[in-house]
N, C-alpha and C. Protein backbone atom coordinates (compact mmCIF):
# COMPACT_ATOMS: atom_id res chain seq x y z
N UNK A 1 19.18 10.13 -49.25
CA UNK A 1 18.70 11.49 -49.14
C UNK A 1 17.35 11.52 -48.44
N UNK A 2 16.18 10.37 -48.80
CA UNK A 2 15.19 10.37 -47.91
C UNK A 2 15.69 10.30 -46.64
N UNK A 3 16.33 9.58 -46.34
CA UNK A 3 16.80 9.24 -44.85
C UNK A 3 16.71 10.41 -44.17
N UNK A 4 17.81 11.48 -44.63
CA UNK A 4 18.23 12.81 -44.06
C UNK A 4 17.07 13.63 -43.99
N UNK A 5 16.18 13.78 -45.20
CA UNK A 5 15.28 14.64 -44.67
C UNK A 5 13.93 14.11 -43.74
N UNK A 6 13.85 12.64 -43.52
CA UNK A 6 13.03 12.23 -42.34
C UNK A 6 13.44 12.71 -41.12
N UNK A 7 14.86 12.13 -40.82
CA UNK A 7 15.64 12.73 -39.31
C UNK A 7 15.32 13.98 -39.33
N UNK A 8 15.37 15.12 -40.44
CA UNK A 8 15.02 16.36 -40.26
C UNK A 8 13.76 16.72 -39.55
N UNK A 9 13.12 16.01 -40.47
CA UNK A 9 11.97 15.96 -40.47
C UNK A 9 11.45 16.06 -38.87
N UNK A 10 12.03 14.81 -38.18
CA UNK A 10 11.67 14.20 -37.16
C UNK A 10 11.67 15.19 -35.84
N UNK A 11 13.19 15.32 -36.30
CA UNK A 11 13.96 16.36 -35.09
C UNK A 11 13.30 18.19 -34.73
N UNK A 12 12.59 18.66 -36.39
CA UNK A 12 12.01 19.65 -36.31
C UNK A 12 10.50 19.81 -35.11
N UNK A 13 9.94 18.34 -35.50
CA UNK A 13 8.98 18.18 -35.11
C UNK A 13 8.93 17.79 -33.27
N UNK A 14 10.19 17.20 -32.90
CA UNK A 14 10.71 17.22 -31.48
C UNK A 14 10.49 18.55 -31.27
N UNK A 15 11.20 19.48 -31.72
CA UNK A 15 11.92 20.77 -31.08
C UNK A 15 10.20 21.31 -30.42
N UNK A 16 9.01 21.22 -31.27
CA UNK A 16 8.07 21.71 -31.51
C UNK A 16 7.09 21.04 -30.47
N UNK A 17 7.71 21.04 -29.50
CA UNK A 17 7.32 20.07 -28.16
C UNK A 17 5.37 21.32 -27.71
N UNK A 18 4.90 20.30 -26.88
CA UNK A 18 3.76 20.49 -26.34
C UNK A 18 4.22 21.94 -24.89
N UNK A 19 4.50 21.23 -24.66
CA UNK A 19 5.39 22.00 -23.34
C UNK A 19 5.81 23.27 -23.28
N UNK A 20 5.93 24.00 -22.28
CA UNK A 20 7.11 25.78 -22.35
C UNK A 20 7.11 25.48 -21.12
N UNK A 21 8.63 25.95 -20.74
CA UNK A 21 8.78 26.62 -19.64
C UNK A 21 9.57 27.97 -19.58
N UNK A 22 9.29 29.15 -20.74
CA UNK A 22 9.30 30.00 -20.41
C UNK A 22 8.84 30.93 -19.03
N UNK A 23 10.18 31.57 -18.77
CA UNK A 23 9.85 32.78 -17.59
C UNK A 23 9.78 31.72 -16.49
N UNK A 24 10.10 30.84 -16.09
CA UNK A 24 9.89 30.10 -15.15
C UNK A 24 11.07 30.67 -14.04
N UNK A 25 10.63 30.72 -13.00
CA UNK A 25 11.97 31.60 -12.15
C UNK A 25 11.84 31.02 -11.04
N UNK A 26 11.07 30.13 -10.37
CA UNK A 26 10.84 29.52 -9.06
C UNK A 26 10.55 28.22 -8.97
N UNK A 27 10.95 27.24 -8.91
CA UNK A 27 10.35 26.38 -8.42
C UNK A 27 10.90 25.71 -7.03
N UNK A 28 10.06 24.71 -6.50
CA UNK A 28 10.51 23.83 -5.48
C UNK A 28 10.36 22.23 -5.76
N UNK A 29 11.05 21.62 -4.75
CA UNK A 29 11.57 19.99 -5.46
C UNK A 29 10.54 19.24 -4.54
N UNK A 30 9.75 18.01 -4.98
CA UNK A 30 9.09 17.15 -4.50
C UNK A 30 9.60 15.76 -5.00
N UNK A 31 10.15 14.85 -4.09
CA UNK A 31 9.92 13.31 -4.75
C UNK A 31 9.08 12.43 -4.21
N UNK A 32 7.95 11.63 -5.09
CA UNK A 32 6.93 11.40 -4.59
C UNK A 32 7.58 9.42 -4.27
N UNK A 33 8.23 8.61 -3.91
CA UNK A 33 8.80 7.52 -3.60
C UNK A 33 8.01 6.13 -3.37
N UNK A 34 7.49 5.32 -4.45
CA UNK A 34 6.66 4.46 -4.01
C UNK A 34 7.63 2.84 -4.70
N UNK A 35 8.73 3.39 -4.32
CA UNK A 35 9.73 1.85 -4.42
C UNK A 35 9.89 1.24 -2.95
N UNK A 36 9.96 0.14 -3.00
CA UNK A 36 10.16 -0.28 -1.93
C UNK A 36 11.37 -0.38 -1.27
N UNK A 37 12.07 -0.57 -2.19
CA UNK A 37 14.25 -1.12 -1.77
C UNK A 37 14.82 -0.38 -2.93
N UNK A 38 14.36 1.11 -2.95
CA UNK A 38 15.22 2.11 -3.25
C UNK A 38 15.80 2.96 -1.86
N UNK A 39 17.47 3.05 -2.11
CA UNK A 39 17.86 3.29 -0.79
C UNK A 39 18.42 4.76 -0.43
N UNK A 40 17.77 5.17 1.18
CA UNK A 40 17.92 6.56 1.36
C UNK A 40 18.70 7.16 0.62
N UNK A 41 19.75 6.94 0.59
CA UNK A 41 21.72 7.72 -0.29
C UNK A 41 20.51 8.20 -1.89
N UNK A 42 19.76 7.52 -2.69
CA UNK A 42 19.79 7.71 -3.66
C UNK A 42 18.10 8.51 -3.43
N UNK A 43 17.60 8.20 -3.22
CA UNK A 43 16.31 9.44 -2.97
C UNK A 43 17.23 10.72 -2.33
N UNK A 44 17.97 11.14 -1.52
CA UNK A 44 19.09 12.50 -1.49
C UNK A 44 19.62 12.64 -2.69
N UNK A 45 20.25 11.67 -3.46
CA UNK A 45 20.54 12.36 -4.85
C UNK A 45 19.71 12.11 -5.90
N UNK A 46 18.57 12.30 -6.14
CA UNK A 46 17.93 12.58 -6.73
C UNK A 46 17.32 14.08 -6.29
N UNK A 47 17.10 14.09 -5.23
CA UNK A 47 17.25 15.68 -4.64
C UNK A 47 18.01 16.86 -5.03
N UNK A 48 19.20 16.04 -4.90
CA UNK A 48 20.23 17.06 -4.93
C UNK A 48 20.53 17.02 -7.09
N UNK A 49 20.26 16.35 -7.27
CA UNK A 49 20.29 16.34 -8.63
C UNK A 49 19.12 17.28 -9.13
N UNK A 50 17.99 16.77 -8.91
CA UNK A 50 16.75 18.30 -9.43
C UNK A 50 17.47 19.54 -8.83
N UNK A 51 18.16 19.78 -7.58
CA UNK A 51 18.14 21.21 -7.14
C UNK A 51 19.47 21.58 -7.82
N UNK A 52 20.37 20.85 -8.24
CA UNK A 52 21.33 21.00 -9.05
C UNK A 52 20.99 21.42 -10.52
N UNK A 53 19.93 21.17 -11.17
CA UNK A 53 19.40 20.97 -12.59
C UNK A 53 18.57 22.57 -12.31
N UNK A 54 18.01 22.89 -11.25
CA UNK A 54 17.41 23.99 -10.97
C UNK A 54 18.46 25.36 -10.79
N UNK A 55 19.34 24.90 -10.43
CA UNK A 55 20.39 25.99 -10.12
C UNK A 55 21.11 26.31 -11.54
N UNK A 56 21.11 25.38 -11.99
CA UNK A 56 21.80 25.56 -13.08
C UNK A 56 21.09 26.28 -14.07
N UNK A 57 20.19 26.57 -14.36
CA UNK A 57 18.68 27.23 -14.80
C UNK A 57 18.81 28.66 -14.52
N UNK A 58 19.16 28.65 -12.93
CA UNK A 58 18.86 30.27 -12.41
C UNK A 58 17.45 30.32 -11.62
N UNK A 59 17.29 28.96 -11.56
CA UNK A 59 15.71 29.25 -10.93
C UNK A 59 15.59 29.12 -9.41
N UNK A 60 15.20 29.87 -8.73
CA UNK A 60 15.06 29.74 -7.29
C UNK A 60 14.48 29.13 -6.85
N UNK A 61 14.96 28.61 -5.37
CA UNK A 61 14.85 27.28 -4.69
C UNK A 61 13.93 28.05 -3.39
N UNK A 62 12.21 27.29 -2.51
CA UNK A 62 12.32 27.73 -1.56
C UNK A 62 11.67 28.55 -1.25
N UNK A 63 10.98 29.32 -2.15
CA UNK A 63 10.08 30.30 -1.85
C UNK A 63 8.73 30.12 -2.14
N UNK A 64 8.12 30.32 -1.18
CA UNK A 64 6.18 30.48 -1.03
C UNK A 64 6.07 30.42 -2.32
N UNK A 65 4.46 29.73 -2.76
CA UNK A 65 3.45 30.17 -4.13
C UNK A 65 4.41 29.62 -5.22
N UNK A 66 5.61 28.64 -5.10
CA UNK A 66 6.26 28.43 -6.32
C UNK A 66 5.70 27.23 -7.27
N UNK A 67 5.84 27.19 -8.32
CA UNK A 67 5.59 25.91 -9.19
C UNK A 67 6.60 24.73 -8.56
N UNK A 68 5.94 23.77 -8.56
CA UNK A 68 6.37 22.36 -8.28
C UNK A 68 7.23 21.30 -8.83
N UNK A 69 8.37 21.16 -8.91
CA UNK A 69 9.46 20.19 -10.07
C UNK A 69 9.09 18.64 -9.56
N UNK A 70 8.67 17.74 -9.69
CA UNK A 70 8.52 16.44 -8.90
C UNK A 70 8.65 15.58 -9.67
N UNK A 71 9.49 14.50 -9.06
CA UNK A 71 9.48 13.32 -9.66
C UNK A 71 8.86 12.20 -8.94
N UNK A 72 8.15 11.02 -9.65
CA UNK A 72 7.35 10.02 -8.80
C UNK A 72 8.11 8.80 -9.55
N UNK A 73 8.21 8.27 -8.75
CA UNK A 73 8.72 6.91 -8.99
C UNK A 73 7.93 5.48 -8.36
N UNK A 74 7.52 5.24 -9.33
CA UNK A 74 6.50 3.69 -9.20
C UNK A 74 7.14 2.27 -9.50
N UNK A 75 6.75 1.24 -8.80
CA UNK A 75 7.14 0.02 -9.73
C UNK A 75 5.66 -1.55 -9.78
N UNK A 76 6.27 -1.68 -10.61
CA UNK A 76 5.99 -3.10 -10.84
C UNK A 76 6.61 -4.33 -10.13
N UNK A 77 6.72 -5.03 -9.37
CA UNK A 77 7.65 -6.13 -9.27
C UNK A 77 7.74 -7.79 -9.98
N UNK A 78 8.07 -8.43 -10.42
CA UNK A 78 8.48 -9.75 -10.51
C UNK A 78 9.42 -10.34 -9.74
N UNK A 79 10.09 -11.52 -9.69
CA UNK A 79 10.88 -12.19 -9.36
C UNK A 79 11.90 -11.25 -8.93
N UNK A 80 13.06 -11.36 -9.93
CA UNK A 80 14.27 -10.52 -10.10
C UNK A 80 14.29 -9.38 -10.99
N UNK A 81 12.77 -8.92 -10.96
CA UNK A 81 13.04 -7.63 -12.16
C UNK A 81 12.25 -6.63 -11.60
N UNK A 82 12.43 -5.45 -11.36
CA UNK A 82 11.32 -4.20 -11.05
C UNK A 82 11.14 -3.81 -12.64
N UNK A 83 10.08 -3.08 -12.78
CA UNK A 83 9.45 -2.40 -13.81
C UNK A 83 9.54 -0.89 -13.36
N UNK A 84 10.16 0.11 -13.53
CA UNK A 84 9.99 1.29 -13.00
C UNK A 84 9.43 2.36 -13.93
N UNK A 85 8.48 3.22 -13.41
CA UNK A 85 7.86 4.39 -13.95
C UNK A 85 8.03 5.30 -13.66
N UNK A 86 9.15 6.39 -14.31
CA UNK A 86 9.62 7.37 -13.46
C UNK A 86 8.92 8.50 -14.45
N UNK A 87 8.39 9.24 -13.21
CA UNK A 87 7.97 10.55 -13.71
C UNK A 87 8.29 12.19 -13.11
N UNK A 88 8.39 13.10 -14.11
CA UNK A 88 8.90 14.51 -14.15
C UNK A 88 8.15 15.33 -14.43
N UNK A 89 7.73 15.80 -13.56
CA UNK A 89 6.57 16.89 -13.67
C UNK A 89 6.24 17.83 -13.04
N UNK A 90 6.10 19.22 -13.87
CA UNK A 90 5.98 20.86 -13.39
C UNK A 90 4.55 20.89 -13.33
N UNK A 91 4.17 21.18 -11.77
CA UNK A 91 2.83 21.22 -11.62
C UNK A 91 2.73 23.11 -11.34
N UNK A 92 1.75 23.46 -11.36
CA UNK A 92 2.05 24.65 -10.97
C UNK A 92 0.58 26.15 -11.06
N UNK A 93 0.12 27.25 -10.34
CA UNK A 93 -1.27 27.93 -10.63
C UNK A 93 -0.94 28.77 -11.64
N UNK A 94 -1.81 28.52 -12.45
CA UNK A 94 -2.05 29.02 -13.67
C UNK A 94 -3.58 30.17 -13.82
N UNK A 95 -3.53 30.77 -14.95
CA UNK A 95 -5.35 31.13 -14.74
C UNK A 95 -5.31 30.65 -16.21
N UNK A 96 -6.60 30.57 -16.36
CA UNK A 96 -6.89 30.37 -17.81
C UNK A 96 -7.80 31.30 -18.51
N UNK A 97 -8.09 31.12 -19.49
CA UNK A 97 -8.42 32.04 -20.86
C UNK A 97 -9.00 32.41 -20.71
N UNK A 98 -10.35 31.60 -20.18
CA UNK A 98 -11.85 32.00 -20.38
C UNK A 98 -12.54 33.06 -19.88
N UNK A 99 -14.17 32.96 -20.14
CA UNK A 99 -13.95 34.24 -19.65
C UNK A 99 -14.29 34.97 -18.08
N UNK A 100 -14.01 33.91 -17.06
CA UNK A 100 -14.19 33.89 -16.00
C UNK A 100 -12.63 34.39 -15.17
N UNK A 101 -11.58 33.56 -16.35
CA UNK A 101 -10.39 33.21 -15.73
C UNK A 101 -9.73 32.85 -14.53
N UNK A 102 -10.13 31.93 -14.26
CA UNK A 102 -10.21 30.92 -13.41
C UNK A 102 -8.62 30.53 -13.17
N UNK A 103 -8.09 31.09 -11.66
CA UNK A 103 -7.32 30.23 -11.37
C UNK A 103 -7.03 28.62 -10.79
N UNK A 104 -5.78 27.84 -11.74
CA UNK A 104 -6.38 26.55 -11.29
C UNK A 104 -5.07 25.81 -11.54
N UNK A 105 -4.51 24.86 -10.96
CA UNK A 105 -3.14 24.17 -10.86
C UNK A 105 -3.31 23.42 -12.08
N UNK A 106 -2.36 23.31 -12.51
CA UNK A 106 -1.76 22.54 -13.99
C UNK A 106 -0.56 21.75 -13.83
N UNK A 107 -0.50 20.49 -14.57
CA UNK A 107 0.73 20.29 -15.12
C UNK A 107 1.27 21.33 -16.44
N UNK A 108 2.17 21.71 -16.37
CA UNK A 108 2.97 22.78 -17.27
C UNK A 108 4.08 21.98 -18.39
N UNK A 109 4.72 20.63 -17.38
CA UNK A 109 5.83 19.90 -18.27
C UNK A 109 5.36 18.76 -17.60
N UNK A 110 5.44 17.61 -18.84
CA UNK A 110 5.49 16.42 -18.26
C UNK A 110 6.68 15.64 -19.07
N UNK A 111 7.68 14.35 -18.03
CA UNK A 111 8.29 13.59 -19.30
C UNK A 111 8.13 12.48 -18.22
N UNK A 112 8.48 11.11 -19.12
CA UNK A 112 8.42 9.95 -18.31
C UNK A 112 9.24 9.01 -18.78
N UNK A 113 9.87 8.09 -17.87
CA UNK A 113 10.56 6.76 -18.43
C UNK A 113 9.92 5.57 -17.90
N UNK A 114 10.00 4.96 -18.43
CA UNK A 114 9.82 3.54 -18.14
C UNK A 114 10.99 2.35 -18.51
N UNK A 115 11.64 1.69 -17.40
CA UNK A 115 12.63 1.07 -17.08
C UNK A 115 12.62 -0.60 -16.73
N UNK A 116 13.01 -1.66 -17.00
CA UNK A 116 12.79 -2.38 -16.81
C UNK A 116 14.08 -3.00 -15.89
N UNK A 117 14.29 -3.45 -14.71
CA UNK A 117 15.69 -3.49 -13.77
C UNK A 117 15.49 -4.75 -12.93
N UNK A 118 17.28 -5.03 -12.88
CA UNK A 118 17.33 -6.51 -12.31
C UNK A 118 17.21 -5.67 -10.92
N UNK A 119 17.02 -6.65 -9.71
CA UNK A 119 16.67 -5.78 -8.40
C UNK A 119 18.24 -5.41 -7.95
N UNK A 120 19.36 -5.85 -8.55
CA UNK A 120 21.15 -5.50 -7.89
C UNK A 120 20.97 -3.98 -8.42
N UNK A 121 20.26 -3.90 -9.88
CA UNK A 121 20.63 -2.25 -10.35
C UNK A 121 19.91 -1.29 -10.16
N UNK A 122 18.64 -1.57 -9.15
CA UNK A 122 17.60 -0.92 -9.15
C UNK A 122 18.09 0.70 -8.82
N UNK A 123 19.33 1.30 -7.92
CA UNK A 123 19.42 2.52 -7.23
C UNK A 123 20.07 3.09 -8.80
N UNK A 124 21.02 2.46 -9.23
CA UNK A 124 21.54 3.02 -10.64
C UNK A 124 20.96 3.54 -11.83
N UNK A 125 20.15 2.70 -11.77
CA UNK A 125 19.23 2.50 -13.37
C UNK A 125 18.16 3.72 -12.87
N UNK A 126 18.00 3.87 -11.74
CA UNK A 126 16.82 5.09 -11.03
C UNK A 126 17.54 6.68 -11.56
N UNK A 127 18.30 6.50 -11.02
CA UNK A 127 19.50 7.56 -11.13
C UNK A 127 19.65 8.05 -12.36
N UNK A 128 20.37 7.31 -13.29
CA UNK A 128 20.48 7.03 -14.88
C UNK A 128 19.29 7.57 -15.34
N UNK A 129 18.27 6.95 -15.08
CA UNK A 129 16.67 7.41 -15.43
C UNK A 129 16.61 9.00 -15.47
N UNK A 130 16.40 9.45 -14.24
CA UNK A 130 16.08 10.73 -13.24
C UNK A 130 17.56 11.60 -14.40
N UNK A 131 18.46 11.16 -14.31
CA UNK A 131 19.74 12.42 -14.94
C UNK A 131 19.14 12.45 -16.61
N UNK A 132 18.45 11.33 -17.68
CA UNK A 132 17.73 11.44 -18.45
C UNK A 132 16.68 12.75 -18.94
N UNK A 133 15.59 11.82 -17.93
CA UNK A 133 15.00 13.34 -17.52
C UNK A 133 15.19 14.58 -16.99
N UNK A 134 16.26 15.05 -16.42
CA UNK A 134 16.61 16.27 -16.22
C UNK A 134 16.86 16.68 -17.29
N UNK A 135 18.21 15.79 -17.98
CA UNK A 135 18.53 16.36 -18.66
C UNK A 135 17.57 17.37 -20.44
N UNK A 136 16.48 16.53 -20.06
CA UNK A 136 15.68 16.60 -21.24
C UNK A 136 14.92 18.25 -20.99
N UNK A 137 14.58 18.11 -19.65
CA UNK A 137 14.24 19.16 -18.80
C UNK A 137 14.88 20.91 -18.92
N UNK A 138 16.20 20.07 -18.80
CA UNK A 138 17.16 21.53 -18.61
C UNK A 138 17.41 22.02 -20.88
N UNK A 139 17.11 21.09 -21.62
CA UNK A 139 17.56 21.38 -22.61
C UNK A 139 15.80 22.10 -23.42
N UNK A 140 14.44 22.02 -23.06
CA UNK A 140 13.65 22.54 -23.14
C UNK A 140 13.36 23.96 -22.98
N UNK A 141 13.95 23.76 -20.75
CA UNK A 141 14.21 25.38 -20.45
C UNK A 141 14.95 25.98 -21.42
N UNK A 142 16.40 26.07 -21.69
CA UNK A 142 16.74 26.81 -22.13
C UNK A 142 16.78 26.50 -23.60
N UNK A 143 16.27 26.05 -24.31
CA UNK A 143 15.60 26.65 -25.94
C UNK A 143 14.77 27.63 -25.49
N UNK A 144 13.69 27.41 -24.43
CA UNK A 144 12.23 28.47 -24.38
C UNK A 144 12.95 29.54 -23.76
N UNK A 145 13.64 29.95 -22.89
CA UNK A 145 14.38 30.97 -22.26
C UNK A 145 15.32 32.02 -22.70
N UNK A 146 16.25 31.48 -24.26
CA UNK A 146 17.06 31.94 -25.25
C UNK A 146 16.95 33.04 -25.37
């Protein structure tokens, strides 16, 4: 019975994320690419995967002054292993509170993975990664959007 009400516990405290992306209705796709022998075919679908994850949303693709969806992808190398740092992040102008209110660019959402890959699986395990984070993405929007 402890068990159950920790997971509760746990899962309440997920839902209760840092993040909103309420009202969000625009964005545009950036991938920022600092792998070395990640190959063209899969930087396009990772493209086409955010603008897919965006459509599916309802959010428009493409237009001036929009908030920013981007993913950056870093590595580490060894021998036969990349270390990858993949990151997801809504940058976007905001004003703030004070009492000047100051407009000023923000991150709005952030999520990240970190991957550890033999160099044969490096385009897969990227992929795998990136559909992760969308997916985490698209299940945020629409709790805040409901």
């Amino acid at each position: 019975m402890r068990y159950i009400f920790l997971l509760l516990l746990a899962y309440s405290l997920q839902a209760a994320g840092f993040w909103t992306l309420t009202g969000l209705q625009k964005a545009n796709i950036y991938v920022k690419n600092e792998l070395s022998s990640l190959k063209v075919e899969t930087l396009d679908s990772i493209k086409n995967k955010m603008r897919e994850s965006l459509k599916k949303e309802g959010v428009k693709m493409g237009e001036q002054d929009s908030a920013t969806l981007m993913i950056s992808l870093e590595e580490l190398t060894g021998e036969d292993t990349h270390f990858v740092y993949i990151k997801l992040a809504l940058g976007e102008e905001v004003q703030t509170y004070r009492a000047a209110k100051t407009s000023t660019f923000a991150m709005t959402y952030t999520g990240s993975d970190f991957i550890e890959v033999d160099a044969t699986e490096l385009d897969s395990s990227v992929l795998e990664s990136v559909d992760f984070l969308l997916s985490q993405f698209n299940e945020l929007y629409e709790d805040d959007n409901e």
